[in-house]
PDB file of N, CA and C in Angstrom:
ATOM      1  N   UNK A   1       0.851  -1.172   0.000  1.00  0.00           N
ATOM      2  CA  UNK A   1       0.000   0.000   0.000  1.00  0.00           C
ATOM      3  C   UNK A   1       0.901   1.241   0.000  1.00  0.00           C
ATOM      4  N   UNK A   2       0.621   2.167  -0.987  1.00  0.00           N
ATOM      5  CA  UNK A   2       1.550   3.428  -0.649  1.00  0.00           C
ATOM      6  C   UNK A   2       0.322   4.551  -0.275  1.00  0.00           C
ATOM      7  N   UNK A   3       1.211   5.398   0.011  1.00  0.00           N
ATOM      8  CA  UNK A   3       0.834   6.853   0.819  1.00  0.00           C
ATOM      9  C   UNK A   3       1.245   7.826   0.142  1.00  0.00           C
ATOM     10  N   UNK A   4       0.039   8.826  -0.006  1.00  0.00           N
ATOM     11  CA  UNK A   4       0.361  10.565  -0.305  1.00  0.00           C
ATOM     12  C   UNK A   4      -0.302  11.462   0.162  1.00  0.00           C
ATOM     13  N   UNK A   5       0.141  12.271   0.218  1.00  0.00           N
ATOM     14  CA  UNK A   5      -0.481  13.753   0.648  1.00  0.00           C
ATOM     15  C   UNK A   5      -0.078  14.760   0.013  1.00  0.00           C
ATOM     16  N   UNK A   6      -0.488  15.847   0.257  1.00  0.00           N
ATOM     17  CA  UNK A   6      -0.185  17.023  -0.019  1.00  0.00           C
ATOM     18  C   UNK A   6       0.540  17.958   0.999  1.00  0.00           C
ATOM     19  N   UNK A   7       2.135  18.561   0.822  1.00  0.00           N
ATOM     20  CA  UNK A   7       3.473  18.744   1.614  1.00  0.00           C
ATOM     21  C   UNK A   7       2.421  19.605   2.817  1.00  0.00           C
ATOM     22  N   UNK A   8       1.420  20.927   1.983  1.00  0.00           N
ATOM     23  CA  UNK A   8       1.275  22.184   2.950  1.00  0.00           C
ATOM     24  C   UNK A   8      -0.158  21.766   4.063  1.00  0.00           C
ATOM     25  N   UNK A   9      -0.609  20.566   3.263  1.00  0.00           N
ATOM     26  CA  UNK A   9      -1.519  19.743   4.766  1.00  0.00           C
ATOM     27  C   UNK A   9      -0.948  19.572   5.429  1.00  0.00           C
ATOM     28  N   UNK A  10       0.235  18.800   5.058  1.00  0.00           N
ATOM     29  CA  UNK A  10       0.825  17.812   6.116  1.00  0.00           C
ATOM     30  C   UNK A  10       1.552  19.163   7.309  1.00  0.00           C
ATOM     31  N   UNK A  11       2.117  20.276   6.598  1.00  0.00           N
ATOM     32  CA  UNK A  11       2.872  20.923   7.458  1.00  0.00           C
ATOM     33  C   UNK A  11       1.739  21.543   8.753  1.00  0.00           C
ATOM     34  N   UNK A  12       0.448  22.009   7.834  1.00  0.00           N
ATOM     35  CA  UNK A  12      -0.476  22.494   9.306  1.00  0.00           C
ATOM     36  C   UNK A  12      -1.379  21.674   9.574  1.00  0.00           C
ATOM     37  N   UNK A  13      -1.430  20.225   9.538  1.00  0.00           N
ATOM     38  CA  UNK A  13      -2.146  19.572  10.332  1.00  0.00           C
ATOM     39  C   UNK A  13      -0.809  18.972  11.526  1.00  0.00           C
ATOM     40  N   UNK A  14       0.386  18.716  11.120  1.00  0.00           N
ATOM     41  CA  UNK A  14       1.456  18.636  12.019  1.00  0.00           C
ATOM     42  C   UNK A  14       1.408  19.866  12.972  1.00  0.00           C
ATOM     43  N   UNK A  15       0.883  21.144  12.666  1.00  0.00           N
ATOM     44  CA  UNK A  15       1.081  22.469  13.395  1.00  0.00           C
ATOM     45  C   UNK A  15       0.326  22.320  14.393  1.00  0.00           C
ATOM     46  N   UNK A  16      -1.343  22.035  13.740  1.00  0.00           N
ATOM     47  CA  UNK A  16      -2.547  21.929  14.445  1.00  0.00           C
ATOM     48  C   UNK A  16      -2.966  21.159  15.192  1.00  0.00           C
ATOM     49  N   UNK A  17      -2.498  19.970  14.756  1.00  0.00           N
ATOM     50  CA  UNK A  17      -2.604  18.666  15.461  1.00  0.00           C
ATOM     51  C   UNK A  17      -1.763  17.856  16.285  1.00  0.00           C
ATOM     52  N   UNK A  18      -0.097  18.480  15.642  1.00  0.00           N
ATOM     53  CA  UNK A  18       1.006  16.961  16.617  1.00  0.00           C
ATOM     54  C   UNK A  18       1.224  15.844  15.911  1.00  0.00           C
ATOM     55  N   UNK A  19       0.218  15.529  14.581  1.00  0.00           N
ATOM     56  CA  UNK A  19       0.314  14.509  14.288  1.00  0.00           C
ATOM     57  C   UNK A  19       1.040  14.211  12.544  1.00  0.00           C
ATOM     58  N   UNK A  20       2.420  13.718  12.382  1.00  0.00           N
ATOM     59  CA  UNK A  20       2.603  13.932  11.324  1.00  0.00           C
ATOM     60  C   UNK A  20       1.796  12.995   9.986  1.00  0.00           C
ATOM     61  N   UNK A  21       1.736  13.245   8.610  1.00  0.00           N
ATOM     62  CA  UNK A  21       0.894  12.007   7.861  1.00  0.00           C
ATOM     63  C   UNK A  21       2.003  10.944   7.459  1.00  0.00           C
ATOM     64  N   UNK A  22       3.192  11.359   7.760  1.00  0.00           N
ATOM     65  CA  UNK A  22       4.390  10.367   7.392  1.00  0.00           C
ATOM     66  C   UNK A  22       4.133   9.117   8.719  1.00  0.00           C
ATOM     67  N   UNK A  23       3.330   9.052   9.735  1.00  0.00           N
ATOM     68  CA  UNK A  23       3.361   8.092  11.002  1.00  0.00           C
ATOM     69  C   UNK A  23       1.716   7.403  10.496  1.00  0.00           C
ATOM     70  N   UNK A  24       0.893   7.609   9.051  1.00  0.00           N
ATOM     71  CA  UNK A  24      -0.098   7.343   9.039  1.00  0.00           C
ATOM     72  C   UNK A  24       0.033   5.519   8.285  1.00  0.00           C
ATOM     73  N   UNK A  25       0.798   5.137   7.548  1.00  0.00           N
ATOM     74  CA  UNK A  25       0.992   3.777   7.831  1.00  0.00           C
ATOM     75  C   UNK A  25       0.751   3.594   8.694  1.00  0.00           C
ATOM     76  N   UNK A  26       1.341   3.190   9.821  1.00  0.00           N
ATOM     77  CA  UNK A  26       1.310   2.305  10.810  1.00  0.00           C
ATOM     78  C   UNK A  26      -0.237   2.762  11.642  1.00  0.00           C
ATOM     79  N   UNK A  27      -1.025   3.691  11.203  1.00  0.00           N
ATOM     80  CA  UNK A  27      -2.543   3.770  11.756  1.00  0.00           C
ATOM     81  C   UNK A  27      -3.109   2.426  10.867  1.00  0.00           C
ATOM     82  N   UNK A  28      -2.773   1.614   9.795  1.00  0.00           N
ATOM     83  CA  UNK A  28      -3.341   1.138   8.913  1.00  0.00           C
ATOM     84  C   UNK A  28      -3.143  -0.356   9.166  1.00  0.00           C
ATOM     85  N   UNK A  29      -3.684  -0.824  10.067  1.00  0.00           N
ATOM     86  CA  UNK A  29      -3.635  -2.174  10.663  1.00  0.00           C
ATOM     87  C   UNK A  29      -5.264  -2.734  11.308  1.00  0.00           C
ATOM     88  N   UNK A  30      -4.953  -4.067  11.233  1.00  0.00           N
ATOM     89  CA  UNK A  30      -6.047  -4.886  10.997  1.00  0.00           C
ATOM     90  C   UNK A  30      -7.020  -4.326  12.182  1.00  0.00           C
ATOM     91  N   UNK A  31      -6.802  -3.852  13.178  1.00  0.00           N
ATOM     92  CA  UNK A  31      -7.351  -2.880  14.094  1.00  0.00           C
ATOM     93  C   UNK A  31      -8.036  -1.834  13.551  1.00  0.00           C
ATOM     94  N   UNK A  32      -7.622  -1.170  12.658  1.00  0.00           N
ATOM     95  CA  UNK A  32      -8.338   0.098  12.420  1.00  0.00           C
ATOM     96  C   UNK A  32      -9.996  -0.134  11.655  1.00  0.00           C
ATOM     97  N   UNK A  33     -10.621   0.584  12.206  1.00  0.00           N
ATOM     98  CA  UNK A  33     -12.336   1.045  11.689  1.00  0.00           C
ATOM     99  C   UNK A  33     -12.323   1.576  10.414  1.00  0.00           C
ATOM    100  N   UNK A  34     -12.714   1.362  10.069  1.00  0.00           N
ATOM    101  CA  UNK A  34     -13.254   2.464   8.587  1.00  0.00           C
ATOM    102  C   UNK A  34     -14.725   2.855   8.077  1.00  0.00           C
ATOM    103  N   UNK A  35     -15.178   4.073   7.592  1.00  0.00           N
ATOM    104  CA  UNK A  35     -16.437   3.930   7.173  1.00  0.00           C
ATOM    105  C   UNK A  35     -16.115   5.075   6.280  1.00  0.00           C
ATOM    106  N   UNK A  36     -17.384   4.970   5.939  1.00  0.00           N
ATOM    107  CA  UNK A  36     -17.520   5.929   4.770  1.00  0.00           C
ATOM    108  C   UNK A  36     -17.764   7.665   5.329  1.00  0.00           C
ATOM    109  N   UNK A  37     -17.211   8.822   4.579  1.00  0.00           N
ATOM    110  CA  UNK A  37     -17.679  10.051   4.907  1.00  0.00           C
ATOM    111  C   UNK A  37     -18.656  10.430   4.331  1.00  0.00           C
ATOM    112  N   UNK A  38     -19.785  10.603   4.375  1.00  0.00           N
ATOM    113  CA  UNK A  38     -21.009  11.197   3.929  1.00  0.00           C
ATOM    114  C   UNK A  38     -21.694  12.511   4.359  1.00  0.00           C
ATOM    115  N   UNK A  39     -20.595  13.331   4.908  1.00  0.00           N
ATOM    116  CA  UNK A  39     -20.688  14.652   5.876  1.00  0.00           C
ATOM    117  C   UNK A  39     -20.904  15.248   4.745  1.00  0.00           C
ATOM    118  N   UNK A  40     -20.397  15.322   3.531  1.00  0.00           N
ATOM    119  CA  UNK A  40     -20.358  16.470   2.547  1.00  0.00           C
ATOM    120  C   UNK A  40     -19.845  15.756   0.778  1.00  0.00           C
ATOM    121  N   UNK A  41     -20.534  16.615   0.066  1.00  0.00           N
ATOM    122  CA  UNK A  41     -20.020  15.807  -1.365  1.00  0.00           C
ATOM    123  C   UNK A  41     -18.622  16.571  -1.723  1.00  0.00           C
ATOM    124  N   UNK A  42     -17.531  15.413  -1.783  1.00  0.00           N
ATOM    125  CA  UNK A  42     -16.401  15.837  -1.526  1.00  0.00           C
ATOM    126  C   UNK A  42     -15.652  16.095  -3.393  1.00  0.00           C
ATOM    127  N   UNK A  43     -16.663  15.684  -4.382  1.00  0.00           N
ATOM    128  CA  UNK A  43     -16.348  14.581  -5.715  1.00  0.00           C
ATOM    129  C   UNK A  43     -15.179  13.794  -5.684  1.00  0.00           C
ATOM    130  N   UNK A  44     -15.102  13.091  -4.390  1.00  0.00           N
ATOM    131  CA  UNK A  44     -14.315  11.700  -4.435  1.00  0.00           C
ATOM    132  C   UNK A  44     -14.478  11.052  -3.101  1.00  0.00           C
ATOM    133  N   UNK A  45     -14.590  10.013  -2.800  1.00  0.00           N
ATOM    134  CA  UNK A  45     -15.772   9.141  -2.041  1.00  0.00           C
ATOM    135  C   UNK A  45     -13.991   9.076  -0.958  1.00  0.00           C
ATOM    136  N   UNK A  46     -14.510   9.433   0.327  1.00  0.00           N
ATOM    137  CA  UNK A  46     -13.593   9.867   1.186  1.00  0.00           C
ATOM    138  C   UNK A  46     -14.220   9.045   2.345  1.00  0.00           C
ATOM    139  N   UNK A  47     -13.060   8.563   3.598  1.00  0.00           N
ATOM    140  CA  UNK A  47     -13.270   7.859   4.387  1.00  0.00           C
ATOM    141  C   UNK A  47     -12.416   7.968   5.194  1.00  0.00           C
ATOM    142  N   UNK A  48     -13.094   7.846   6.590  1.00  0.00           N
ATOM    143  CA  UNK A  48     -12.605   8.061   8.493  1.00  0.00           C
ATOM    144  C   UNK A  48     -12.439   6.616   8.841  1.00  0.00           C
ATOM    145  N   UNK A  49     -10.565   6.653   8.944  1.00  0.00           N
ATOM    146  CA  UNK A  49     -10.571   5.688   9.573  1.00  0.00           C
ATOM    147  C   UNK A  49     -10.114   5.804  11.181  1.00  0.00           C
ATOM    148  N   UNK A  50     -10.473   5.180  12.271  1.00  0.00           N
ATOM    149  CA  UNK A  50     -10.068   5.125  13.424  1.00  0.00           C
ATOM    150  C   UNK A  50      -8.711   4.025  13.961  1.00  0.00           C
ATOM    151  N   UNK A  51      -7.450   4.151  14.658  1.00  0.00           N
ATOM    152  CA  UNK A  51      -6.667   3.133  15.001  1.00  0.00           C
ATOM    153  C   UNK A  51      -5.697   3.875  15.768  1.00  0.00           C
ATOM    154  N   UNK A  52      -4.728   3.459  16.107  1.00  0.00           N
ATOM    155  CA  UNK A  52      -3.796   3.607  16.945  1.00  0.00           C
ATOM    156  C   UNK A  52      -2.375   4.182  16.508  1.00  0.00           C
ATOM    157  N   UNK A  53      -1.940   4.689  17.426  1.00  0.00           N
ATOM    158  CA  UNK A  53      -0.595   5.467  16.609  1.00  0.00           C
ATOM    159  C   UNK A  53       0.333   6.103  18.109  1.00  0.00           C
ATOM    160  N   UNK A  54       1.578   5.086  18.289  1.00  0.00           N
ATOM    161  CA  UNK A  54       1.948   5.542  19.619  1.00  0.00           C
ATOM    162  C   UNK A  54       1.168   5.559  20.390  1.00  0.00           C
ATOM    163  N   UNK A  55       0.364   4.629  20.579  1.00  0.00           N
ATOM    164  CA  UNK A  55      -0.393   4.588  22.067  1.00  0.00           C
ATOM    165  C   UNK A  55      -1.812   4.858  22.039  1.00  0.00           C
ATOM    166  N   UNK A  56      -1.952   5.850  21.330  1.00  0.00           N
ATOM    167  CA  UNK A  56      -3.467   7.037  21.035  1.00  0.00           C
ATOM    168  C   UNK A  56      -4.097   6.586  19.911  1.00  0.00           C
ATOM    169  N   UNK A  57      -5.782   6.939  19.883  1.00  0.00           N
ATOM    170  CA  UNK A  57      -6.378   6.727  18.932  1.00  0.00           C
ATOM    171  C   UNK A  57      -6.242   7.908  18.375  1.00  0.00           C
ATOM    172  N   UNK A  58      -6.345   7.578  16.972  1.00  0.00           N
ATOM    173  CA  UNK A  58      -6.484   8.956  15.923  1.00  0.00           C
ATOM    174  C   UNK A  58      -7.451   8.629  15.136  1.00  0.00           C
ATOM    175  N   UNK A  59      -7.641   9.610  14.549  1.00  0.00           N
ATOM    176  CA  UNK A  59      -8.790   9.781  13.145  1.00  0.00           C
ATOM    177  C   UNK A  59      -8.369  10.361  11.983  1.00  0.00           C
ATOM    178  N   UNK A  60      -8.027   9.195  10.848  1.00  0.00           N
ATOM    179  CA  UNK A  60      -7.640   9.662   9.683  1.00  0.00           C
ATOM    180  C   UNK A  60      -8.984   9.664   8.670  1.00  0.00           C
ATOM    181  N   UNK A  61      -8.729  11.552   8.040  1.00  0.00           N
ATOM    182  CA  UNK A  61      -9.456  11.217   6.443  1.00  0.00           C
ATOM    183  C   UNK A  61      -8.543  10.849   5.675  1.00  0.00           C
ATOM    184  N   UNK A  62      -9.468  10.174   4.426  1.00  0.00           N
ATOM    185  CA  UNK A  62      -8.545   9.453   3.601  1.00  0.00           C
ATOM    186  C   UNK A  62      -9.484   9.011   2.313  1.00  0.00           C
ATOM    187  N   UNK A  63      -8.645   9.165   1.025  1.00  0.00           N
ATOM    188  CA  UNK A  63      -9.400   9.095   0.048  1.00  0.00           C
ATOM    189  C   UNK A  63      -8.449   7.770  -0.713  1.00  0.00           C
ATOM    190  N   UNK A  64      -8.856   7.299  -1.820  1.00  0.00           N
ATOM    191  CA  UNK A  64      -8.000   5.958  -2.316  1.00  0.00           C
ATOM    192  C   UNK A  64      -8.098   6.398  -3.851  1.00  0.00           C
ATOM    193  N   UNK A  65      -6.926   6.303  -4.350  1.00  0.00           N
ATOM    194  CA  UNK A  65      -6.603   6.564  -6.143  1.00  0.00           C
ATOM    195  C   UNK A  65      -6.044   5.491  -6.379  1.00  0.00           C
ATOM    196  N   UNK A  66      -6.671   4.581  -6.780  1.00  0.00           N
ATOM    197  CA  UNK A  66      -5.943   3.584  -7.433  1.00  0.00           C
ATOM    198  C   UNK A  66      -5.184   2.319  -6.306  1.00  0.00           C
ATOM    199  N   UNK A  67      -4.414   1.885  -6.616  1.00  0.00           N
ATOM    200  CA  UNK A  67      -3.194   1.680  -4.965  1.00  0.00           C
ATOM    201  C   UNK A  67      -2.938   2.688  -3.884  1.00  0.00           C
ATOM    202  N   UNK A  68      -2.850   4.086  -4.033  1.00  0.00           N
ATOM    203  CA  UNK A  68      -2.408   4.827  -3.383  1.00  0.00           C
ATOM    204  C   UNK A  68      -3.526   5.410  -2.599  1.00  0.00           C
ATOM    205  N   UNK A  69      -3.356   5.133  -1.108  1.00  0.00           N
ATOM    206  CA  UNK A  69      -4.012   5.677   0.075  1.00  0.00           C
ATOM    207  C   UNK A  69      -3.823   7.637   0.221  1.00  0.00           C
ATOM    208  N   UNK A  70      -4.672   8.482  -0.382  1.00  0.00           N
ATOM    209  CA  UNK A  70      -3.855  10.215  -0.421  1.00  0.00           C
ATOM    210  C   UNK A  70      -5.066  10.342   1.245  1.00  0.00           C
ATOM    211  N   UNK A  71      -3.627  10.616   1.933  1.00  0.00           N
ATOM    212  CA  UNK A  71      -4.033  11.559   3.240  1.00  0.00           C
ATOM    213  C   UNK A  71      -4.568  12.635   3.822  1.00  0.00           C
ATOM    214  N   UNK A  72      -5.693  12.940   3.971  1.00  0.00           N
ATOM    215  CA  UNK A  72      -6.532  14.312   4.292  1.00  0.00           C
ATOM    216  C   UNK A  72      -6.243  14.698   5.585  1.00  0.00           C
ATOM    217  N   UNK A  73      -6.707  14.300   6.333  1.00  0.00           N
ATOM    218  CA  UNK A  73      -6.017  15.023   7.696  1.00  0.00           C
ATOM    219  C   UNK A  73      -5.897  13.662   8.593  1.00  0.00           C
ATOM    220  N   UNK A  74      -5.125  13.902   9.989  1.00  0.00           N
ATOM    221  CA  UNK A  74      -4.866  13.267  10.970  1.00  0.00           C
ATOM    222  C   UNK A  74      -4.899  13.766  12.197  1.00  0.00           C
ATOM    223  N   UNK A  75      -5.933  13.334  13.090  1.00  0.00           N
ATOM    224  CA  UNK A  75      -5.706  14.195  14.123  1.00  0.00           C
ATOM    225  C   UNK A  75      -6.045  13.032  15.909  1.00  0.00           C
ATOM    226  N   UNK A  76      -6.066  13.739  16.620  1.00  0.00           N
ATOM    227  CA  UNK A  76      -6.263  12.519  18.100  1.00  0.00           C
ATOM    228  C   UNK A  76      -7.951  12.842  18.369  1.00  0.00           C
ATOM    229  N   UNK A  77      -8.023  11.498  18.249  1.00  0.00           N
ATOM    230  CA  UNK A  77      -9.556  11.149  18.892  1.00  0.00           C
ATOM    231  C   UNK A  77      -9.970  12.065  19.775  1.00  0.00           C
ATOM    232  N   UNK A  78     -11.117  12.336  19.977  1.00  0.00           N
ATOM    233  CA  UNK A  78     -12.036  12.901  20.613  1.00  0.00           C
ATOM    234  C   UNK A  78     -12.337  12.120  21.771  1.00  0.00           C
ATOM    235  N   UNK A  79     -12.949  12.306  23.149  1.00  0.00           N
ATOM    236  CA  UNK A  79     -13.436  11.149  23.952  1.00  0.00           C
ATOM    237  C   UNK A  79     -14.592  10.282  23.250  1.00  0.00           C
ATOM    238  N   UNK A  80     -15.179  10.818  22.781  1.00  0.00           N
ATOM    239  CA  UNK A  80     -16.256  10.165  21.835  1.00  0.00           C
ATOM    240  C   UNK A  80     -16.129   8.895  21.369  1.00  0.00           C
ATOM    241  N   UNK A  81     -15.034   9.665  20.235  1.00  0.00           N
ATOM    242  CA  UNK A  81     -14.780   8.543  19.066  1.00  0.00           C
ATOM    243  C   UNK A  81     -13.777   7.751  19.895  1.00  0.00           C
ATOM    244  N   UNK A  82     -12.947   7.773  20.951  1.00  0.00           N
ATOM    245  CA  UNK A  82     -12.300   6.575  21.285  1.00  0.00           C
ATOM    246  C   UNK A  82     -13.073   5.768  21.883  1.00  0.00           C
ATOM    247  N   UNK A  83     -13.969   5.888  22.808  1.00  0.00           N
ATOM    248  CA  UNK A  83     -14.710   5.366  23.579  1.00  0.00           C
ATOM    249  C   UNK A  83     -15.543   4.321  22.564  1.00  0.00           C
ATOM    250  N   UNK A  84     -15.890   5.164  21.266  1.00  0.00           N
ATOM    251  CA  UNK A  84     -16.420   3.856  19.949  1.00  0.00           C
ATOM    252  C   UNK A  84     -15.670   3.532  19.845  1.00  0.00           C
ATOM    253  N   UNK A  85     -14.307   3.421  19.426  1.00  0.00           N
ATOM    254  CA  UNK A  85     -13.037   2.627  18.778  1.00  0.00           C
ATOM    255  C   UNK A  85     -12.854   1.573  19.885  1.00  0.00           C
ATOM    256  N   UNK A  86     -12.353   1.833  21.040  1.00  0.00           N
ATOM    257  CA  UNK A  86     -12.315   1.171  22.246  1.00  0.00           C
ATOM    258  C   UNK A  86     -13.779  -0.139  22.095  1.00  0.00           C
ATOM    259  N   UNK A  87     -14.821   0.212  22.273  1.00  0.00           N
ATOM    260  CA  UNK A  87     -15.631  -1.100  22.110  1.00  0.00           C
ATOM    261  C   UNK A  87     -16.390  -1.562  21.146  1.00  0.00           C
ATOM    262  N   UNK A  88     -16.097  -1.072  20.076  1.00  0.00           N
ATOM    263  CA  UNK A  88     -15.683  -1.509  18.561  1.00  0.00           C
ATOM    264  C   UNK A  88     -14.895  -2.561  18.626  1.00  0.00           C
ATOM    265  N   UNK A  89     -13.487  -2.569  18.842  1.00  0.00           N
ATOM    266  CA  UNK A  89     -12.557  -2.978  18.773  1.00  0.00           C
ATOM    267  C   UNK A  89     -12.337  -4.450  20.044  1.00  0.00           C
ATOM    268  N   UNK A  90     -12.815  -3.734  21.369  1.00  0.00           N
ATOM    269  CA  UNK A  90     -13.360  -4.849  22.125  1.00  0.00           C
ATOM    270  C   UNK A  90     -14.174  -5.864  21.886  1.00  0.00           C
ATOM    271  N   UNK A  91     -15.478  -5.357  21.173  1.00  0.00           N
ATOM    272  CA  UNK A  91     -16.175  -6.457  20.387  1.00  0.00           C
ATOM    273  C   UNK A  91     -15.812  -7.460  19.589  1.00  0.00           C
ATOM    274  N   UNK A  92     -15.144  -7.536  18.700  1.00  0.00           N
ATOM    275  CA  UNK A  92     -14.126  -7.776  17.445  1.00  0.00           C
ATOM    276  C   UNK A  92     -13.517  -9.138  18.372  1.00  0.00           C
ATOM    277  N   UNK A  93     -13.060  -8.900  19.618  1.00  0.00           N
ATOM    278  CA  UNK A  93     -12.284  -9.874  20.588  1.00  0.00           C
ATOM    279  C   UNK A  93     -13.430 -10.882  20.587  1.00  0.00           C
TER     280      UNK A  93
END
Protein backbone atom coordinates (compact mmCIF):
# COMPACT_ATOMS: atom_id res chain seq x y z
CA UNK A 1 0.00 0.00 0.00
CA UNK A 2 1.55 3.43 -0.65
CA UNK A 3 0.83 6.85 0.82
CA UNK A 4 0.36 10.56 -0.31
CA UNK A 5 -0.48 13.75 0.65
CA UNK A 6 -0.19 17.02 -0.02
CA UNK A 7 3.47 18.74 1.61
CA UNK A 8 1.27 22.18 2.95
CA UNK A 9 -1.52 19.74 4.77
CA UNK A 10 0.83 17.81 6.12
CA UNK A 11 2.87 20.92 7.46
CA UNK A 12 -0.48 22.49 9.31
CA UNK A 13 -2.15 19.57 10.33
CA UNK A 14 1.46 18.64 12.02
CA UNK A 15 1.08 22.47 13.40
CA UNK A 16 -2.55 21.93 14.45
CA UNK A 17 -2.60 18.67 15.46
CA UNK A 18 1.01 16.96 16.62
CA UNK A 19 0.31 14.51 14.29
CA UNK A 20 2.60 13.93 11.32
CA UNK A 21 0.89 12.01 7.86
CA UNK A 22 4.39 10.37 7.39
CA UNK A 23 3.36 8.09 11.00
CA UNK A 24 -0.10 7.34 9.04
CA UNK A 25 0.99 3.78 7.83
CA UNK A 26 1.31 2.30 10.81
CA UNK A 27 -2.54 3.77 11.76
CA UNK A 28 -3.34 1.14 8.91
CA UNK A 29 -3.63 -2.17 10.66
CA UNK A 30 -6.05 -4.89 11.00
CA UNK A 31 -7.35 -2.88 14.09
CA UNK A 32 -8.34 0.10 12.42
CA UNK A 33 -12.34 1.05 11.69
CA UNK A 34 -13.25 2.46 8.59
CA UNK A 35 -16.44 3.93 7.17
CA UNK A 36 -17.52 5.93 4.77
CA UNK A 37 -17.68 10.05 4.91
CA UNK A 38 -21.01 11.20 3.93
CA UNK A 39 -20.69 14.65 5.88
CA UNK A 40 -20.36 16.47 2.55
CA UNK A 41 -20.02 15.81 -1.36
CA UNK A 42 -16.40 15.84 -1.53
CA UNK A 43 -16.35 14.58 -5.72
CA UNK A 44 -14.31 11.70 -4.44
CA UNK A 45 -15.77 9.14 -2.04
CA UNK A 46 -13.59 9.87 1.19
CA UNK A 47 -13.27 7.86 4.39
CA UNK A 48 -12.60 8.06 8.49
CA UNK A 49 -10.57 5.69 9.57
CA UNK A 50 -10.07 5.12 13.42
CA UNK A 51 -6.67 3.13 15.00
CA UNK A 52 -3.80 3.61 16.95
CA UNK A 53 -0.59 5.47 16.61
CA UNK A 54 1.95 5.54 19.62
CA UNK A 55 -0.39 4.59 22.07
CA UNK A 56 -3.47 7.04 21.04
CA UNK A 57 -6.38 6.73 18.93
CA UNK A 58 -6.48 8.96 15.92
CA UNK A 59 -8.79 9.78 13.15
CA UNK A 60 -7.64 9.66 9.68
CA UNK A 61 -9.46 11.22 6.44
CA UNK A 62 -8.54 9.45 3.60
CA UNK A 63 -9.40 9.10 0.05
CA UNK A 64 -8.00 5.96 -2.32
CA UNK A 65 -6.60 6.56 -6.14
CA UNK A 66 -5.94 3.58 -7.43
CA UNK A 67 -3.19 1.68 -4.97
CA UNK A 68 -2.41 4.83 -3.38
CA UNK A 69 -4.01 5.68 0.07
CA UNK A 70 -3.85 10.21 -0.42
CA UNK A 71 -4.03 11.56 3.24
CA UNK A 72 -6.53 14.31 4.29
CA UNK A 73 -6.02 15.02 7.70
CA UNK A 74 -4.87 13.27 10.97
CA UNK A 75 -5.71 14.19 14.12
CA UNK A 76 -6.26 12.52 18.10
CA UNK A 77 -9.56 11.15 18.89
CA UNK A 78 -12.04 12.90 20.61
CA UNK A 79 -13.44 11.15 23.95
CA UNK A 80 -16.26 10.16 21.83
CA UNK A 81 -14.78 8.54 19.07
CA UNK A 82 -12.30 6.57 21.28
CA UNK A 83 -14.71 5.37 23.58
CA UNK A 84 -16.42 3.86 19.95
CA UNK A 85 -13.04 2.63 18.78
CA UNK A 86 -12.32 1.17 22.25
CA UNK A 87 -15.63 -1.10 22.11
CA UNK A 88 -15.68 -1.51 18.56
CA UNK A 89 -12.56 -2.98 18.77
CA UNK A 90 -13.36 -4.85 22.13
CA UNK A 91 -16.17 -6.46 20.39
CA UNK A 92 -14.13 -7.78 17.44
CA UNK A 93 -12.28 -9.87 20.59
Amino acid sequence: MQFEWDERKRTSNREKHGIDFEDAPAVFSPDMIVFEDHRREYGEQRYIGMGTLCGRIVVTVFTVRGDTVRIISMRKANRREAAYYEKTTEDRS
